[in-house]
Protein backbone atom coordinates (compact mmCIF):
# COMPACT_ATOMS: atom_id res chain seq x y z
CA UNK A 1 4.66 -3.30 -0.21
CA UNK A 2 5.44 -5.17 2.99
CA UNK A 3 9.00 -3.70 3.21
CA UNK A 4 7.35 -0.22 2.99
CA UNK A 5 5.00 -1.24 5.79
CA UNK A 6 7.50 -2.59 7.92
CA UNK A 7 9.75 1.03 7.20
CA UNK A 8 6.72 3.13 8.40
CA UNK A 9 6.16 0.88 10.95
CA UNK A 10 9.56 1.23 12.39
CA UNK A 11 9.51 5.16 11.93
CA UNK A 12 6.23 5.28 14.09
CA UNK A 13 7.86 3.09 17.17
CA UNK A 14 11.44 5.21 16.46
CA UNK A 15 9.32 8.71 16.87
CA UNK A 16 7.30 7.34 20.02
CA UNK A 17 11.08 6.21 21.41
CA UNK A 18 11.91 9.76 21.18
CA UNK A 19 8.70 11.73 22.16
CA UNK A 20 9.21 9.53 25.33
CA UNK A 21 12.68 10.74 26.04
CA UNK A 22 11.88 14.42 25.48
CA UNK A 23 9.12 13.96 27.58
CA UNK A 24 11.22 12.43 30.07
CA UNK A 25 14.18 14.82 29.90
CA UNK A 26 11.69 17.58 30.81
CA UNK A 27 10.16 16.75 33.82
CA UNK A 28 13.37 15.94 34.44
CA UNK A 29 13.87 19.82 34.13
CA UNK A 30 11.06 20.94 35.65
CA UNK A 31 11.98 18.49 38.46
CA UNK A 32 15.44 20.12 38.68
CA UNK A 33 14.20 23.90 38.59
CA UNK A 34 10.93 23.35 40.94
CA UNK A 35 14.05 22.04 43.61
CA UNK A 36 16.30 25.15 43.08
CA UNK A 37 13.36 27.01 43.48
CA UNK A 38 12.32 25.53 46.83
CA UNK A 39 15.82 26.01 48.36
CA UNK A 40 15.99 29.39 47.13
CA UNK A 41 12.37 30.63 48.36
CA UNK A 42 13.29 28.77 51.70
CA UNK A 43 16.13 31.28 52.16
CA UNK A 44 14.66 34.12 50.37
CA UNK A 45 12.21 34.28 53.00
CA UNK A 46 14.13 35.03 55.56
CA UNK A 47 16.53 37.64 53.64
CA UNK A 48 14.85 39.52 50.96
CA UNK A 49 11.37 41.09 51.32
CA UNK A 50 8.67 39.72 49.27
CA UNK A 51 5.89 41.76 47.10
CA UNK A 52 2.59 41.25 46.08
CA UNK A 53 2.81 39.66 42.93
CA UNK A 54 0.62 41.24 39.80
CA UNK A 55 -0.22 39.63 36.47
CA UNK A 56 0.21 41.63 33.17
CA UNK A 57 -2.02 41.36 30.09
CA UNK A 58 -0.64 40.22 26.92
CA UNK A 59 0.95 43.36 24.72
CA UNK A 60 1.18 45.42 28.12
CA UNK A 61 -2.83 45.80 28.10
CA UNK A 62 -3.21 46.31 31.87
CA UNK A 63 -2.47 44.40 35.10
CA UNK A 64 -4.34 42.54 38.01
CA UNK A 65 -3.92 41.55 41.01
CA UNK A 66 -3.45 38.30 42.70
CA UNK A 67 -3.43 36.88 46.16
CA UNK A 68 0.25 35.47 45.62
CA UNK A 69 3.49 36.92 47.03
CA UNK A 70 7.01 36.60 46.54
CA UNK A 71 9.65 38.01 44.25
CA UNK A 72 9.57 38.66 40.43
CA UNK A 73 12.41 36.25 38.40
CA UNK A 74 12.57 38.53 35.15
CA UNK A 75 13.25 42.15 34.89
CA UNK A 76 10.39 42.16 33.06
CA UNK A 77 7.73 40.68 35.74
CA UNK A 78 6.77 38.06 33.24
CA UNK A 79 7.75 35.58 35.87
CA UNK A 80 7.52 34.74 39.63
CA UNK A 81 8.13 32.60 42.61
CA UNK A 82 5.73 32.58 45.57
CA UNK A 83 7.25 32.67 49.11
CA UNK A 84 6.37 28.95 48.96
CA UNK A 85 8.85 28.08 46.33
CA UNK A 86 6.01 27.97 43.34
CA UNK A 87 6.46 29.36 40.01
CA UNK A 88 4.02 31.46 38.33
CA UNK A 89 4.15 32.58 34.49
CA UNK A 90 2.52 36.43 35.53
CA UNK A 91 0.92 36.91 32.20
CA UNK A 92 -2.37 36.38 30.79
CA UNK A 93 -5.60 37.66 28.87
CA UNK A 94 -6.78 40.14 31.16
CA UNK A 95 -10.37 41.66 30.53
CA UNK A 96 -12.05 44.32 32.93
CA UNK A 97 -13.45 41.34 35.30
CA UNK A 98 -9.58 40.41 36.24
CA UNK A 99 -8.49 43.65 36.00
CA UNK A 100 -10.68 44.34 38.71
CA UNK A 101 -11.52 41.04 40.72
CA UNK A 102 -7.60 39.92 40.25
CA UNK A 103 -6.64 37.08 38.88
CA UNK A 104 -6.34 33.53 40.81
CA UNK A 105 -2.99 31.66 39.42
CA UNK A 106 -2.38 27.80 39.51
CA UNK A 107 1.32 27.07 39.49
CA UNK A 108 3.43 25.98 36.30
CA UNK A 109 6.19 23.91 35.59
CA UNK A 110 9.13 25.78 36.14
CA UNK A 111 11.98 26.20 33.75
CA UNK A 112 15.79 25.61 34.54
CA UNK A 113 15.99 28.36 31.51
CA UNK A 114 13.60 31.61 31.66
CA UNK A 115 12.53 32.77 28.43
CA UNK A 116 13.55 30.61 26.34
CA UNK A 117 13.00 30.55 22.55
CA UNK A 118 12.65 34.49 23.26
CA UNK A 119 14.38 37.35 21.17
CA UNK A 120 18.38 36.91 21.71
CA UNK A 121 19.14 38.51 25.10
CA UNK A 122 15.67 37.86 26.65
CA UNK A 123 16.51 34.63 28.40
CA UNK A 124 18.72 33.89 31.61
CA UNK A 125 19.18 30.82 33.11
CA UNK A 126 17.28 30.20 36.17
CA UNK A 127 20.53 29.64 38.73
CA UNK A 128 21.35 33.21 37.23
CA UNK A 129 18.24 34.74 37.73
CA UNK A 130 17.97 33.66 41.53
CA UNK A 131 21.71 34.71 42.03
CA UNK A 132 20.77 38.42 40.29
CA UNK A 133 17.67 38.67 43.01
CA UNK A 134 19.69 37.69 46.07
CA UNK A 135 23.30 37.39 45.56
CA UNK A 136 25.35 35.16 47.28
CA UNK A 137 22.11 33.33 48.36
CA UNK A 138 23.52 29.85 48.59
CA UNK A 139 26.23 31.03 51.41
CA UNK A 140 25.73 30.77 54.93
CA UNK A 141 24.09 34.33 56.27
């Protein structure tokens, strides 16, 4: 019974070891992203206009307004970047109160890959996305 103990035992501590590093490797990420982000916005400002930014309901059901501008990451609008360098995931429950008070957004954690786990084709890769918006962006002007 003890050596069954001591087996569960060591599954619990090897499962924590690894939580830890997943947790690790993705702040990691989100540290690496929320960086290219901040360069980019930095000289997005300057060359490419920025929008008002608008949330979408889930399933399309309609859209509201925040205070936030900057420039939409997906061809979809699912995603932005304020003309601070924040990301915003520009989708949410929207009732008739935030359809037509708007909708005040807190920042995420931004991805280094956007949309992933999505239907095939759905994703891009966050260096690609900012290079689709503004080409050429990390080159002197």
């Amino acid at each position: 019974m003890s050596e069954e103990r001591d087996w569960a035992e060591q599954r619990r501590e090897a499962a924590a070891v690894h939580a830890d590093m997943l947790e690790q490797r993705r702040r990691a990420e989100h540290e690496r992203a929320a960086r290219l982000l901040r360069e980019f916005a930095a000289v997005a400002r300057d060359r490419l206009p920025a929008e008002p930014l608008r949330v979408r309901g889930y399933g399309g059901r309609g859209e509201a307004r925040t205070a936030l501008t900057g420039w939409y990451l997906r061809t979809d609008r699912s995603a932005g970047l304020s003309t601070e360098g924040d990301f915003y995931v520009l989708t949410a429950p929207l009732g008739l109160r935030e359809r037509v008070r708007g909708v005040d957004l807190r920042p995420a954690p931004a991805p280094m890959v956007l949309g992933a786990g999505g239907r095939d084709g759905e994703s891009i890769d966050l260096p690609d996305a900012l290079e689709r918006l503004l080409p050429g962006w990390r080159e002197p002007a």
